[in-house]
Protein backbone atom coordinates (compact mmCIF):
# COMPACT_ATOMS: atom_id res chain seq x y z
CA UNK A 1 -45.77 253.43 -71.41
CA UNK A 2 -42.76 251.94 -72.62
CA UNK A 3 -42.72 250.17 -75.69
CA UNK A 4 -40.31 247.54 -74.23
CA UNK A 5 -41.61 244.03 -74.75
CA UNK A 6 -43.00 242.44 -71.91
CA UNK A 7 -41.55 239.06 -70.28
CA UNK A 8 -43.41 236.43 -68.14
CA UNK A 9 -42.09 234.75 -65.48
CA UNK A 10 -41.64 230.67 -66.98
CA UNK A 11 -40.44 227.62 -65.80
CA UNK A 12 -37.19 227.08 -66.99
CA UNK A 13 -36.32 224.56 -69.68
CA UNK A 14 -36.46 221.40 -68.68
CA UNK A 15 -38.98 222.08 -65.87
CA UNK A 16 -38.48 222.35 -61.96
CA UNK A 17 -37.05 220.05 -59.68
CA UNK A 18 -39.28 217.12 -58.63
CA UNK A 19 -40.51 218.23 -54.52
CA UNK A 20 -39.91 215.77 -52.27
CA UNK A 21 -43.48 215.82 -50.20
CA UNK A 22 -43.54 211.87 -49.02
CA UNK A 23 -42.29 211.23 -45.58
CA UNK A 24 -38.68 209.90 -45.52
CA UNK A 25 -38.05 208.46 -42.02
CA UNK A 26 -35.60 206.29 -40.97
CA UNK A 27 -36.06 202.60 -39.70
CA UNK A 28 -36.31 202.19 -36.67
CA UNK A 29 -36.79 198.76 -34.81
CA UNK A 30 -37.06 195.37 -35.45
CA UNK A 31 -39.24 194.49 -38.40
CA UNK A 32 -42.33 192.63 -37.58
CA UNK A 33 -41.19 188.66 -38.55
CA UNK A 34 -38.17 189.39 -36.13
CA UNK A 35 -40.50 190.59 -33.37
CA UNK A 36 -42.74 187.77 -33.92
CA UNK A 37 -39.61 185.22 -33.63
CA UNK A 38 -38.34 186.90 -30.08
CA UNK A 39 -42.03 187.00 -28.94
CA UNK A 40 -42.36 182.71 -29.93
CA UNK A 41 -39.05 182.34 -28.26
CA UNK A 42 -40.18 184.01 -24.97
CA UNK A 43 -43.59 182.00 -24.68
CA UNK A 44 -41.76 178.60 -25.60
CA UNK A 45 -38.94 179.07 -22.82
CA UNK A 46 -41.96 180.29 -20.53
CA UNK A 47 -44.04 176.96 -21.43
CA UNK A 48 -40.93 175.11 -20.57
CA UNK A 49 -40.28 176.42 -17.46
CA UNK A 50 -43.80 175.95 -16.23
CA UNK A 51 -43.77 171.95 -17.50
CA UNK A 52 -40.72 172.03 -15.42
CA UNK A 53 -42.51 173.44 -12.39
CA UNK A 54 -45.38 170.97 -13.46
CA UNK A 55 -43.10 168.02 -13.11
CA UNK A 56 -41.27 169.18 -9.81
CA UNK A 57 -45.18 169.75 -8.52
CA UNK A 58 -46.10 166.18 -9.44
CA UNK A 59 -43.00 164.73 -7.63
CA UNK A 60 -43.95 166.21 -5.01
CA UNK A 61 -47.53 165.40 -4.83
CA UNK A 62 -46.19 162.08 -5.08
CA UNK A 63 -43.77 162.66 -2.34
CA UNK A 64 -46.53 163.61 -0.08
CA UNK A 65 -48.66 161.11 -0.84
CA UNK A 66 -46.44 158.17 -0.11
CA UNK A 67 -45.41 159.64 3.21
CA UNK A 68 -48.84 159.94 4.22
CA UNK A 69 -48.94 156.27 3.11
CA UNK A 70 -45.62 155.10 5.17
CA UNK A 71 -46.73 157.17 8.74
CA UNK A 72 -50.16 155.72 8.83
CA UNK A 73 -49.58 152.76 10.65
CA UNK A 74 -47.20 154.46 13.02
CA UNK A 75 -50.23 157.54 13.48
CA UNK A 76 -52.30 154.38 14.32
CA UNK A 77 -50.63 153.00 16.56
CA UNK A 78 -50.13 156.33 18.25
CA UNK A 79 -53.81 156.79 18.86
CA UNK A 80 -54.30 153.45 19.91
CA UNK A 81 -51.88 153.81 22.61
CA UNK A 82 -53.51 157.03 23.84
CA UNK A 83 -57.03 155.48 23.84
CA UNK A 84 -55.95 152.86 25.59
CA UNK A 85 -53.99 155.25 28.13
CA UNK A 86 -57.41 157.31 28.21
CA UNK A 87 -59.35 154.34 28.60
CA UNK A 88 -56.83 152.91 31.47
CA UNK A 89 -57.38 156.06 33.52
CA UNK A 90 -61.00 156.51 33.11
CA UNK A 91 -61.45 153.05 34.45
CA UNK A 92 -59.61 154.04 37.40
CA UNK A 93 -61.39 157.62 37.94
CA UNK A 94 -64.52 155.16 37.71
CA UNK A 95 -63.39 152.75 40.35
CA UNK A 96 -62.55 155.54 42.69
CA UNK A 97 -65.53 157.25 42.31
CA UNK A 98 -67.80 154.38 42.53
CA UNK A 99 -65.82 152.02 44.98
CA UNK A 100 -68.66 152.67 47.85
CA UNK A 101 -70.91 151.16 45.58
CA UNK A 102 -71.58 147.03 45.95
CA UNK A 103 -71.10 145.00 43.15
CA UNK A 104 -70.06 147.92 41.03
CA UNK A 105 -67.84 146.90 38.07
CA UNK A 106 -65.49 149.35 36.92
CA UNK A 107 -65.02 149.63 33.40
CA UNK A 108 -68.04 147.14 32.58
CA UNK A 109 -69.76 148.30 28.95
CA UNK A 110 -73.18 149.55 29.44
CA UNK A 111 -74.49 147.96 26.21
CA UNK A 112 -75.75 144.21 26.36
CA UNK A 113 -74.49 143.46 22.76
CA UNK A 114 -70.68 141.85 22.00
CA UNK A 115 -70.45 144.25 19.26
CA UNK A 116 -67.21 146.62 19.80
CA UNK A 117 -67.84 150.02 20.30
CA UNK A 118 -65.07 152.39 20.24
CA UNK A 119 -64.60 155.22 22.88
CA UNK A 120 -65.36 158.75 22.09
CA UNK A 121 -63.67 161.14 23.73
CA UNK A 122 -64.10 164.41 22.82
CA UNK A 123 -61.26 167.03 23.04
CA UNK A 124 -63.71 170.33 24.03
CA UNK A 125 -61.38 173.25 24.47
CA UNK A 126 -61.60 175.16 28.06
CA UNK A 127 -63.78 178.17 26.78
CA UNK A 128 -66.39 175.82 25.34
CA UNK A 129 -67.07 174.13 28.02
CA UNK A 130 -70.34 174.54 29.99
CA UNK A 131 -70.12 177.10 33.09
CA UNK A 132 -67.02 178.01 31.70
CA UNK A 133 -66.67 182.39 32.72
CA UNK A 134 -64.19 184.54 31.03
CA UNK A 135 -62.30 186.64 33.61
């Protein structure tokens, strides 16, 4: 062997470089206070809009109501005048029928009592009818 002296591999002086190991990405995005602010604006124009909707609702709830209030009379009147249409015409399908009958009143109540008793008459639809055959 040779007698030449022997060197080891050393840091330099002054040491190595520091390594860089962390992870250095860049930002990206809003931060978290900013998304929070656009997220509180979004709901509060969105609560807006629907207490706007609310209110248009409600006015016309109201609308509706008042309408119903102003046509009842005239819906009223209406069926009064076709009861007393109905009732005109049954009187005379009842004198017709019955005129071969003495002392037969036409359109005479059947109850003893003064008490008014309105007329029923029942709109039954063709196919419910008794004896009624589809074809």
């Amino acid at each position: 062997m040779s007698n030449a002296a022997a060197s080891q591999d050393l840091p330099p002086k002054g040491g190595f470089s520091s390594i860089r190991y962390e992870r250095r990405l860049p930002k990206r995005g809003p931060s978290g206070i900013a998304m929070f602010a656009i997220c509180g604006t979004i709901m509060s124009y969105g609560w807006y809009r629907l207490y706007l909707g609310l209110d248009e609702r409600r006015e016309l709830d109201r609308e509706k109501i008042w309408s119903r209030i102003h046509l009842a009379p005239m819906l009223l009147a209406e069926s009064d005048r076709d009861e007393y249409r109905r009732n005109h015409a049954a009187v005379e399908r009842e004198r017709e029928i019955m005129k071969d009958i003495p002392g037969w009143e036409a359109g005479k109540s059947v109850y003893h009592g003064q008490r008014y008793m309105p007329m029923v008459i029942a709109n039954v639809p063709l196919h419910q009818r008794p004896g009624f055959k589809k074809d």
